[in-house]
C-alpha atoms as a PDB file:
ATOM      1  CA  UNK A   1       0.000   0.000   0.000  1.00  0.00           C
ATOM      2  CA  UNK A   2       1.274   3.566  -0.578  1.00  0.00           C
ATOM      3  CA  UNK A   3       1.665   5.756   1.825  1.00  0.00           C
ATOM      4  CA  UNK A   4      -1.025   8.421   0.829  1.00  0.00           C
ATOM      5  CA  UNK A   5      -3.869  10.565   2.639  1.00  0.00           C
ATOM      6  CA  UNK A   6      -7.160   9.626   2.619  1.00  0.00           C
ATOM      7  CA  UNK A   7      -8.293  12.356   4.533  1.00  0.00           C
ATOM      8  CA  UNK A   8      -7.053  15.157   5.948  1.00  0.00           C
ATOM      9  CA  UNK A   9      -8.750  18.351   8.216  1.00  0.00           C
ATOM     10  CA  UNK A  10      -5.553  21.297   7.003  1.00  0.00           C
ATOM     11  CA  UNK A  11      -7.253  23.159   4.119  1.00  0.00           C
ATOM     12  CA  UNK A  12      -3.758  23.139   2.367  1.00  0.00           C
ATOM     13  CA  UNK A  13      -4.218  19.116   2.758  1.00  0.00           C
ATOM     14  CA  UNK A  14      -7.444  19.329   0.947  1.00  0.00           C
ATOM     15  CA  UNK A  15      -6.861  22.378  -1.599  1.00  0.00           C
ATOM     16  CA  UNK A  16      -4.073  19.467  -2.924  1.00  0.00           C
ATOM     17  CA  UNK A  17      -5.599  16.555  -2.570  1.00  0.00           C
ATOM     18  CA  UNK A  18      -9.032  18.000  -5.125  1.00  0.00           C
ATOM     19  CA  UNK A  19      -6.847  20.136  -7.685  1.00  0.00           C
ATOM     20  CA  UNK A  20      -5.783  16.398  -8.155  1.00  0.00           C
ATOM     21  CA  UNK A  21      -8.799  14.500  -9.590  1.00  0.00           C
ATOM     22  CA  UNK A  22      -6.118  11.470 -10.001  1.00  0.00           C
ATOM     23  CA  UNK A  23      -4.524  11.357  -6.753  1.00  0.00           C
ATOM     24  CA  UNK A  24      -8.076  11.287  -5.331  1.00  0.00           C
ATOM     25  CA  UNK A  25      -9.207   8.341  -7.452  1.00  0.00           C
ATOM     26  CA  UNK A  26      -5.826   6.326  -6.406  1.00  0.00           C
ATOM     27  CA  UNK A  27      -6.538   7.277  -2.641  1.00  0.00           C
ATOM     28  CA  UNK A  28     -10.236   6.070  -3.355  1.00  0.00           C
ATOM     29  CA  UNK A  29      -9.034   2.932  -4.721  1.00  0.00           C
ATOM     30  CA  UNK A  30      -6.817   1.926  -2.319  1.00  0.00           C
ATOM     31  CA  UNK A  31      -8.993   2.601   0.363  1.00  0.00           C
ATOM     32  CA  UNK A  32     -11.677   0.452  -1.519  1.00  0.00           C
ATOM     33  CA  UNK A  33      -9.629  -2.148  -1.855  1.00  0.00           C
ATOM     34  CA  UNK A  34      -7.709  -2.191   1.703  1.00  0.00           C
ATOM     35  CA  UNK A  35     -11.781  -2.545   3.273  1.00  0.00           C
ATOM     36  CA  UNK A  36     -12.131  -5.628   0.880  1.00  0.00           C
ATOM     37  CA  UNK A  37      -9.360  -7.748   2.755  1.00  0.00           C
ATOM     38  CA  UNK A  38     -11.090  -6.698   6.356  1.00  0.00           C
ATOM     39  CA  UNK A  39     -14.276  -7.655   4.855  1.00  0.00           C
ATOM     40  CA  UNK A  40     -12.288 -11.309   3.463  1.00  0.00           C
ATOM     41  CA  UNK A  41     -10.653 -11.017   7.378  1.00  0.00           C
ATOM     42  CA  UNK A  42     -14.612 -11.113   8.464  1.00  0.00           C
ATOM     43  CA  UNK A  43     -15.864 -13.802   6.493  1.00  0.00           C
ATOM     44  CA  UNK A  44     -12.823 -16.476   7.532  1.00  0.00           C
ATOM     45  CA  UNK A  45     -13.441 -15.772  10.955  1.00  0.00           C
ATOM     46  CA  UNK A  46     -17.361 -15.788  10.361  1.00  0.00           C
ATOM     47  CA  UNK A  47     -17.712 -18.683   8.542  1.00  0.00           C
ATOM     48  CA  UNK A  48     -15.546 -20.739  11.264  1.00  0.00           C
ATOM     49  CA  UNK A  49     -17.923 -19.647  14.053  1.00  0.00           C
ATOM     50  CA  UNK A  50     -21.022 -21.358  11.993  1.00  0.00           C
ATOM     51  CA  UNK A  51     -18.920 -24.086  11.202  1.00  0.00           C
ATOM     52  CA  UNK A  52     -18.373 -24.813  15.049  1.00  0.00           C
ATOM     53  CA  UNK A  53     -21.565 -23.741  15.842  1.00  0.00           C
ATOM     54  CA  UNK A  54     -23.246 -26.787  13.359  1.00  0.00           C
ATOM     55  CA  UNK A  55     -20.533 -28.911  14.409  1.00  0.00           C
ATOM     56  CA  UNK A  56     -20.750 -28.442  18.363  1.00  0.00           C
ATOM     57  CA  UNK A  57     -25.042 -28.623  17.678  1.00  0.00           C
ATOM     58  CA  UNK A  58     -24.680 -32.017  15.818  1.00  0.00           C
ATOM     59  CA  UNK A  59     -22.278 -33.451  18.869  1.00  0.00           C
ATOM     60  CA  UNK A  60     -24.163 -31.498  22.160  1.00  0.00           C
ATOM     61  CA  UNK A  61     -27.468 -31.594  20.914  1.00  0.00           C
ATOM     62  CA  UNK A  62     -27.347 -27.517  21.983  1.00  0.00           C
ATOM     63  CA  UNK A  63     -25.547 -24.629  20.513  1.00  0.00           C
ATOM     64  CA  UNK A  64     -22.890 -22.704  22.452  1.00  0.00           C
ATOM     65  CA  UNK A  65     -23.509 -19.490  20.041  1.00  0.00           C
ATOM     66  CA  UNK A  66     -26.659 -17.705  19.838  1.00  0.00           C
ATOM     67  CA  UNK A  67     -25.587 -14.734  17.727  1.00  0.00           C
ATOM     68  CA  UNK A  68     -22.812 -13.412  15.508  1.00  0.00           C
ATOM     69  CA  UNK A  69     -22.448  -9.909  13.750  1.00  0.00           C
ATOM     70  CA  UNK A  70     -20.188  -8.302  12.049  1.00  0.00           C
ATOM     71  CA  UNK A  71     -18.851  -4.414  11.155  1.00  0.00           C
ATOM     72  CA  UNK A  72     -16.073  -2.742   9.677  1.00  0.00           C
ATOM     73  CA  UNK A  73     -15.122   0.667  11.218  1.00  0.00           C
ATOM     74  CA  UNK A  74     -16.714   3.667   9.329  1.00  0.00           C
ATOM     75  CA  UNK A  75     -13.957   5.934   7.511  1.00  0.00           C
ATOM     76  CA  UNK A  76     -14.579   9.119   9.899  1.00  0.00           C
ATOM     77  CA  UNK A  77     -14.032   6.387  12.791  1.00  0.00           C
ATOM     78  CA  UNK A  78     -10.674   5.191  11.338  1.00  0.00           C
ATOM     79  CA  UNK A  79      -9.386   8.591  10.623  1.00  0.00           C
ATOM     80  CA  UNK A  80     -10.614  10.064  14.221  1.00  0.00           C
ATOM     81  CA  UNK A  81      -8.865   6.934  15.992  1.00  0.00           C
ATOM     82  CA  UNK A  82      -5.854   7.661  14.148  1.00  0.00           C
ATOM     83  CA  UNK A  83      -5.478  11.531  14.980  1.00  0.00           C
ATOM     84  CA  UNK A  84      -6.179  10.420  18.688  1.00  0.00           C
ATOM     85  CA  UNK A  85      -3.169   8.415  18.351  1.00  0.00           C
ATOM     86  CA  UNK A  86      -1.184  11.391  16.463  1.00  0.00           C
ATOM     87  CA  UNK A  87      -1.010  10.063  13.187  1.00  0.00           C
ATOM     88  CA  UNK A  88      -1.751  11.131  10.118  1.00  0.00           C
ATOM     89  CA  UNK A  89      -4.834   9.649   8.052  1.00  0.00           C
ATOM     90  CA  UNK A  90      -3.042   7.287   5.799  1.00  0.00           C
ATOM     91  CA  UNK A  91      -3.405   3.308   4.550  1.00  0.00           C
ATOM     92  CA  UNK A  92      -0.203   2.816   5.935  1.00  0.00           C
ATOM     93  CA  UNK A  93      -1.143   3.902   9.028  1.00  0.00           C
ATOM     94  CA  UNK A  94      -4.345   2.142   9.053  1.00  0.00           C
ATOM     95  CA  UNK A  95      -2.847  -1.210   8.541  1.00  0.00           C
ATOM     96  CA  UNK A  96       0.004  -0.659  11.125  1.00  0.00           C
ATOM     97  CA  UNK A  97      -1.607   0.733  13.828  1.00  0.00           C
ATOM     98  CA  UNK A  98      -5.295  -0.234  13.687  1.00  0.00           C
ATOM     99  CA  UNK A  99      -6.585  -3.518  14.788  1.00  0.00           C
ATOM    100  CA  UNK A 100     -10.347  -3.317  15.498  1.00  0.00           C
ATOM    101  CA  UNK A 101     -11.203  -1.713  11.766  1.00  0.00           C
ATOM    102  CA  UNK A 102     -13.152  -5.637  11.027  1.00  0.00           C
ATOM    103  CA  UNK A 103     -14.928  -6.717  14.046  1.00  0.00           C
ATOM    104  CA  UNK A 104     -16.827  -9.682  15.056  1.00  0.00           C
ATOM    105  CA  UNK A 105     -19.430 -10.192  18.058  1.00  0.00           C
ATOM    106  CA  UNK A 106     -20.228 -13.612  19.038  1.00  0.00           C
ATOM    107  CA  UNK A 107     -23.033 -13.443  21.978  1.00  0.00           C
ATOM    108  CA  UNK A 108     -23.161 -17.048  23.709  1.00  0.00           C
ATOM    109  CA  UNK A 109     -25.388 -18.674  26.273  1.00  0.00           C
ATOM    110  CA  UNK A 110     -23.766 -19.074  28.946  1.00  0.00           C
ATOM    111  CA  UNK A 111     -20.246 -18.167  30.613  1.00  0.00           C
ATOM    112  CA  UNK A 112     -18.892 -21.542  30.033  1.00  0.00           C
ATOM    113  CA  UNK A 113     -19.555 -20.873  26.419  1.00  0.00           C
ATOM    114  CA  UNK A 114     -17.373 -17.865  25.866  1.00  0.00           C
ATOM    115  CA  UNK A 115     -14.562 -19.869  26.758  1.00  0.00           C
ATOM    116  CA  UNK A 116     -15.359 -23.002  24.842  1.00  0.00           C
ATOM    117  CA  UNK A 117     -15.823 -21.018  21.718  1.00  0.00           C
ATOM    118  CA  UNK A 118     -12.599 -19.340  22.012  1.00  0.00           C
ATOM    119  CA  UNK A 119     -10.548 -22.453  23.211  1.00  0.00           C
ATOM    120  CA  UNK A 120     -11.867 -23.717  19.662  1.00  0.00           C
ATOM    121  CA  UNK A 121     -11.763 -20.844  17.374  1.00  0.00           C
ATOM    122  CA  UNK A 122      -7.653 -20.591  18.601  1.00  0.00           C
ATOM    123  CA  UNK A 123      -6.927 -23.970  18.083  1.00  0.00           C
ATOM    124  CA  UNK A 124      -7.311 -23.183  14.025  1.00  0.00           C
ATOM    125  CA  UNK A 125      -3.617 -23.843  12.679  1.00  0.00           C
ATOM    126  CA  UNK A 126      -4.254 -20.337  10.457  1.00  0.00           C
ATOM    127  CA  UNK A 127      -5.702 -18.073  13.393  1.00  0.00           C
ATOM    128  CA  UNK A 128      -3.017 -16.560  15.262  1.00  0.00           C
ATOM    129  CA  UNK A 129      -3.969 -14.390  18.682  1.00  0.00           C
ATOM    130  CA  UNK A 130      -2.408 -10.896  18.944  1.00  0.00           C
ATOM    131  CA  UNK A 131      -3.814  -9.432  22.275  1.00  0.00           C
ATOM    132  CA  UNK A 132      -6.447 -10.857  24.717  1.00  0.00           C
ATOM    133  CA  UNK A 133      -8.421  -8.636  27.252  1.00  0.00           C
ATOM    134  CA  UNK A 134     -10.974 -10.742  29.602  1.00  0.00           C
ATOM    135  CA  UNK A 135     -12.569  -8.463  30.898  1.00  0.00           C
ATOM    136  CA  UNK A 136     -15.058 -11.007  32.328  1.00  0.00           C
ATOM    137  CA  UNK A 137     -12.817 -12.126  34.545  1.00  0.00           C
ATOM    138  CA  UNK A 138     -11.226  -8.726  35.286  1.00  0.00           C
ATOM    139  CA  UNK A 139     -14.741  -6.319  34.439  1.00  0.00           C
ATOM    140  CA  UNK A 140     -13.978  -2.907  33.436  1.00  0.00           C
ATOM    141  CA  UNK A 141     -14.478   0.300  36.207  1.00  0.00           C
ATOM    142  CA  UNK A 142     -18.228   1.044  34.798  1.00  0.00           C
ATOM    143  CA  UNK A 143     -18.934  -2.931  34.892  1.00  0.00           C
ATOM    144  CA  UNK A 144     -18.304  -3.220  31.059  1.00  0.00           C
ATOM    145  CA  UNK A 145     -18.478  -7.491  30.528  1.00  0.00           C
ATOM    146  CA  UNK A 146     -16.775  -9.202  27.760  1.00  0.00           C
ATOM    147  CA  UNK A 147     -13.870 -11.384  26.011  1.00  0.00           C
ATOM    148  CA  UNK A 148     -11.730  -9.036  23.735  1.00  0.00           C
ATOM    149  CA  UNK A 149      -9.423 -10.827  21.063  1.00  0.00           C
ATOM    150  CA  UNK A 150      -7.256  -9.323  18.563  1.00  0.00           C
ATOM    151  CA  UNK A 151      -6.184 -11.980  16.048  1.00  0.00           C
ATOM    152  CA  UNK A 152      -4.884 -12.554  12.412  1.00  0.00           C
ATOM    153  CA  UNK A 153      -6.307 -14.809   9.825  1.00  0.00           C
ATOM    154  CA  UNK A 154      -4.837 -15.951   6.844  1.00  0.00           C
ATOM    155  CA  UNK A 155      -7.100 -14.496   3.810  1.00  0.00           C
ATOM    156  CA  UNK A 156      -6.329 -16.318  -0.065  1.00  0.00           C
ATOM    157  CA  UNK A 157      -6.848 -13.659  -2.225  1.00  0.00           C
ATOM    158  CA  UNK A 158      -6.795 -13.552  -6.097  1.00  0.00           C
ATOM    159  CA  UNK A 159      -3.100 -12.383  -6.533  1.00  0.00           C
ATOM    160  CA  UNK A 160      -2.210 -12.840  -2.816  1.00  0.00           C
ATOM    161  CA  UNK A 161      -2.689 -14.063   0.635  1.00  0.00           C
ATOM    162  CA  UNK A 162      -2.746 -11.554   3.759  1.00  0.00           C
ATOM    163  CA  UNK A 163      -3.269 -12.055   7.016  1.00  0.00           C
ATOM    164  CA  UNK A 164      -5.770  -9.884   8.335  1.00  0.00           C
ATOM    165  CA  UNK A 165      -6.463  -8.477  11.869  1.00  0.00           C
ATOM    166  CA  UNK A 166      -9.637  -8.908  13.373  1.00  0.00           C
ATOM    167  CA  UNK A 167     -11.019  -7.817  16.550  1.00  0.00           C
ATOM    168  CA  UNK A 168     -13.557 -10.329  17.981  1.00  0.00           C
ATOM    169  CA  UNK A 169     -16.031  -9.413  21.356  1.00  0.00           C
ATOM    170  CA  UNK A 170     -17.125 -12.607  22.986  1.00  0.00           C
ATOM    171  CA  UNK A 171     -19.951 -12.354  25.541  1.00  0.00           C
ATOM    172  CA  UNK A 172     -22.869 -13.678  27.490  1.00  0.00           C
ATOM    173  CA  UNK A 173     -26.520 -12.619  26.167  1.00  0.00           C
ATOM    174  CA  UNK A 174     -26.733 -11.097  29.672  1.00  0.00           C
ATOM    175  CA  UNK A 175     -23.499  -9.074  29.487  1.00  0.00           C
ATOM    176  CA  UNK A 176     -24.408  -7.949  25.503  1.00  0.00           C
ATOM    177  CA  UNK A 177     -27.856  -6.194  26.542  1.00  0.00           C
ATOM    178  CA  UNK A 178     -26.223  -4.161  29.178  1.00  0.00           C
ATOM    179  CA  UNK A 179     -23.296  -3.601  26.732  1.00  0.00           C
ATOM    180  CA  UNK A 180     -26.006  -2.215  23.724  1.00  0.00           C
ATOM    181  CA  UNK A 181     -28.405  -0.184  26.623  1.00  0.00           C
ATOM    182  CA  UNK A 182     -24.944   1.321  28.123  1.00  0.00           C
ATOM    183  CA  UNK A 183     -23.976   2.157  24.298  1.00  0.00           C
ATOM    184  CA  UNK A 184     -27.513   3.796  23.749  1.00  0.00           C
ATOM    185  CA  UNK A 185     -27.399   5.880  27.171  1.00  0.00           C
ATOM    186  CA  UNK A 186     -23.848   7.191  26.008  1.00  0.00           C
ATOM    187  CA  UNK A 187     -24.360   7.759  22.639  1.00  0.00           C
ATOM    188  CA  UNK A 188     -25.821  11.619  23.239  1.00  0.00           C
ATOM    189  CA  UNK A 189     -22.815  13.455  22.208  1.00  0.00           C
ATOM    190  CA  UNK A 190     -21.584  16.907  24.462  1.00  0.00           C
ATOM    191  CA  UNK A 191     -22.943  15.096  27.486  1.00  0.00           C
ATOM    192  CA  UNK A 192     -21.645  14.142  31.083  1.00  0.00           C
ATOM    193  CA  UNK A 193     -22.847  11.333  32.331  1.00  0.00           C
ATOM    194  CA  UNK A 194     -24.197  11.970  35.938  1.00  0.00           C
ATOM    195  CA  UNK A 195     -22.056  10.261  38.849  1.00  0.00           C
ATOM    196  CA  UNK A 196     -25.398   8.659  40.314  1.00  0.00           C
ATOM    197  CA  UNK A 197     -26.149   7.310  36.769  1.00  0.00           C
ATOM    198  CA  UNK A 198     -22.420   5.601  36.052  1.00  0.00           C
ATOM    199  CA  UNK A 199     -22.881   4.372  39.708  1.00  0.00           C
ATOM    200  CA  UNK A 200     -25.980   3.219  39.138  1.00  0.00           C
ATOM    201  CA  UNK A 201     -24.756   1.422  35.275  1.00  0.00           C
ATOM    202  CA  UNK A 202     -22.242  -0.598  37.235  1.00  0.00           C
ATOM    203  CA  UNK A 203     -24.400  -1.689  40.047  1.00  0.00           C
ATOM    204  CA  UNK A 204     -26.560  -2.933  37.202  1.00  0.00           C
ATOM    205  CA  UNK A 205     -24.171  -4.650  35.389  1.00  0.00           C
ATOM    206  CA  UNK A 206     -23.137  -6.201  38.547  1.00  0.00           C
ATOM    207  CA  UNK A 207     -26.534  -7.603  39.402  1.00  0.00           C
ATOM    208  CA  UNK A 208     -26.648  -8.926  35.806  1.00  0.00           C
ATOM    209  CA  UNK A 209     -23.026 -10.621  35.886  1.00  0.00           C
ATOM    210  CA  UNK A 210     -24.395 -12.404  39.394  1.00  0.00           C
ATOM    211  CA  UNK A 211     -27.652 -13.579  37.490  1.00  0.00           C
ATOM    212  CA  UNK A 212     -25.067 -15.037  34.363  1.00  0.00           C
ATOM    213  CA  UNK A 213     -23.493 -16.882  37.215  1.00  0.00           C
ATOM    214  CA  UNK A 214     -26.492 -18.523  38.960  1.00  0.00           C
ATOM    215  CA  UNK A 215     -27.925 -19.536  35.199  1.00  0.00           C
ATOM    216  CA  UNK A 216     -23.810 -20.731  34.415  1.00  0.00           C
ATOM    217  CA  UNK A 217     -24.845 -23.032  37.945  1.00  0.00           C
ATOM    218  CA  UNK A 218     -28.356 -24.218  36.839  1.00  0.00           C
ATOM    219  CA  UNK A 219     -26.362 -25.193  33.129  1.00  0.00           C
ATOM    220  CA  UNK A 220     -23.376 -26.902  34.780  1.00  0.00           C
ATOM    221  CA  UNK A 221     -25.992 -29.120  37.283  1.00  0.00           C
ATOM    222  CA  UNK A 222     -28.517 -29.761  34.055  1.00  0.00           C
ATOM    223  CA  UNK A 223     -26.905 -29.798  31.059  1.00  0.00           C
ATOM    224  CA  UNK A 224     -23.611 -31.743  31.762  1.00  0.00           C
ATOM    225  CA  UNK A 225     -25.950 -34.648  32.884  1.00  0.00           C
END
């Protein structure tokens, strides 16, 4: 990839980048095509969750995924993450420094569950783990839930093959409708959040993660039986 801006907020930046209808095209292109691989990234990853979940359904009688979704980061998101870090908006610096631009959510049934399905999505020979965050075991300060995973996968391509980061969220059903509420609750822009309401947020989350655990007890006393 070539080291060009996609975007940039400098009006000299922009006066050169549109007096050059060619450069722009290039920049489009490239930017086109880099989204393509995370999309490929997506797909390996997504079609090896199904896989498992139709193989661990025919074996279990039960399936240890309930959900799985998909995104790739929007292009004002990637260039906003970047100047946070103090970089410039470029493909080079997207594929060097960003690692959540494809990202997967897997929601599961039960606690057990996150663990199985990573223990066998990381035992695939072309899957390699970057960084791991449990922050089930180790919740966030506002009771934020969940299995974070940064990993490659190895992506065959027409010309090429690549291997792709991905950024995959593991969680509970519980722990992914306090996640989406929380999200909706913060998502007003300009706004403080109220101590009493963070407060209250985590106490929630909390009573949730304690409910996860009493259902992980009924499924370890009925369903390993």
């Amino acid at each position: 990839m070539n080291n060009e801006l996609i975007l940039n907020k400098t009006a000299e930046d922009n006066k050169q980048i549109i007096s050059n209808p060619q450069a722009m095209f290039d920049i489009a292109m490239q930017f086109q095509q880099l989204m393509m691989m995370y999309e490929g990234g997506i797909k390996q990853i997504s079609t090896k969750l199904e896989i498992l979940q139709d193989d661990f359904e025919s074996k279990h009688l039960r399936n240890p995924i309930e959900s799985i979704s998909s995104r790739i980061k929007e292009p004002m998101s990637i260039a906003d993450k970047l100047q946070r870090k103090g970089l410039s908006v470029t493909i080079d610096n997207i594929v060097e420094n960003l690692y959540d631009v494809a990202g997967i959510r897997v929601t599961c049934p039960f606690i057990s569950d996150v663990y199985k399905v990573t223990e066998l999505l990381l035992a695939h020979d072309d899957i390699k783990l970057i960084k791991k965050k449990d922050y089930i075991k180790k919740p966030k300060q506002n009771g934020y839930r969940s299995l974070h995973l940064i990993v490659e996968v190895a992506v065959y391509f027409s010309d090429q093959k690549r291997s792709i980061p991905v950024e995959i969220q593991i969680r509970t059903i519980a722990m992914d409708f306090w996640a989406a509420l929380e999200h909706q609750l913060h998502y007003k822009k300009n706004y403080t959040m109220p101590q009493n309401v963070e407060e209250e947020l985590k106490s929630i989350a909390d009573v949730i993660a304690s409910n996860d655990k009493r259902m992980q007890k009924l499924a370890d006393d009925i369903l390993d039986k």
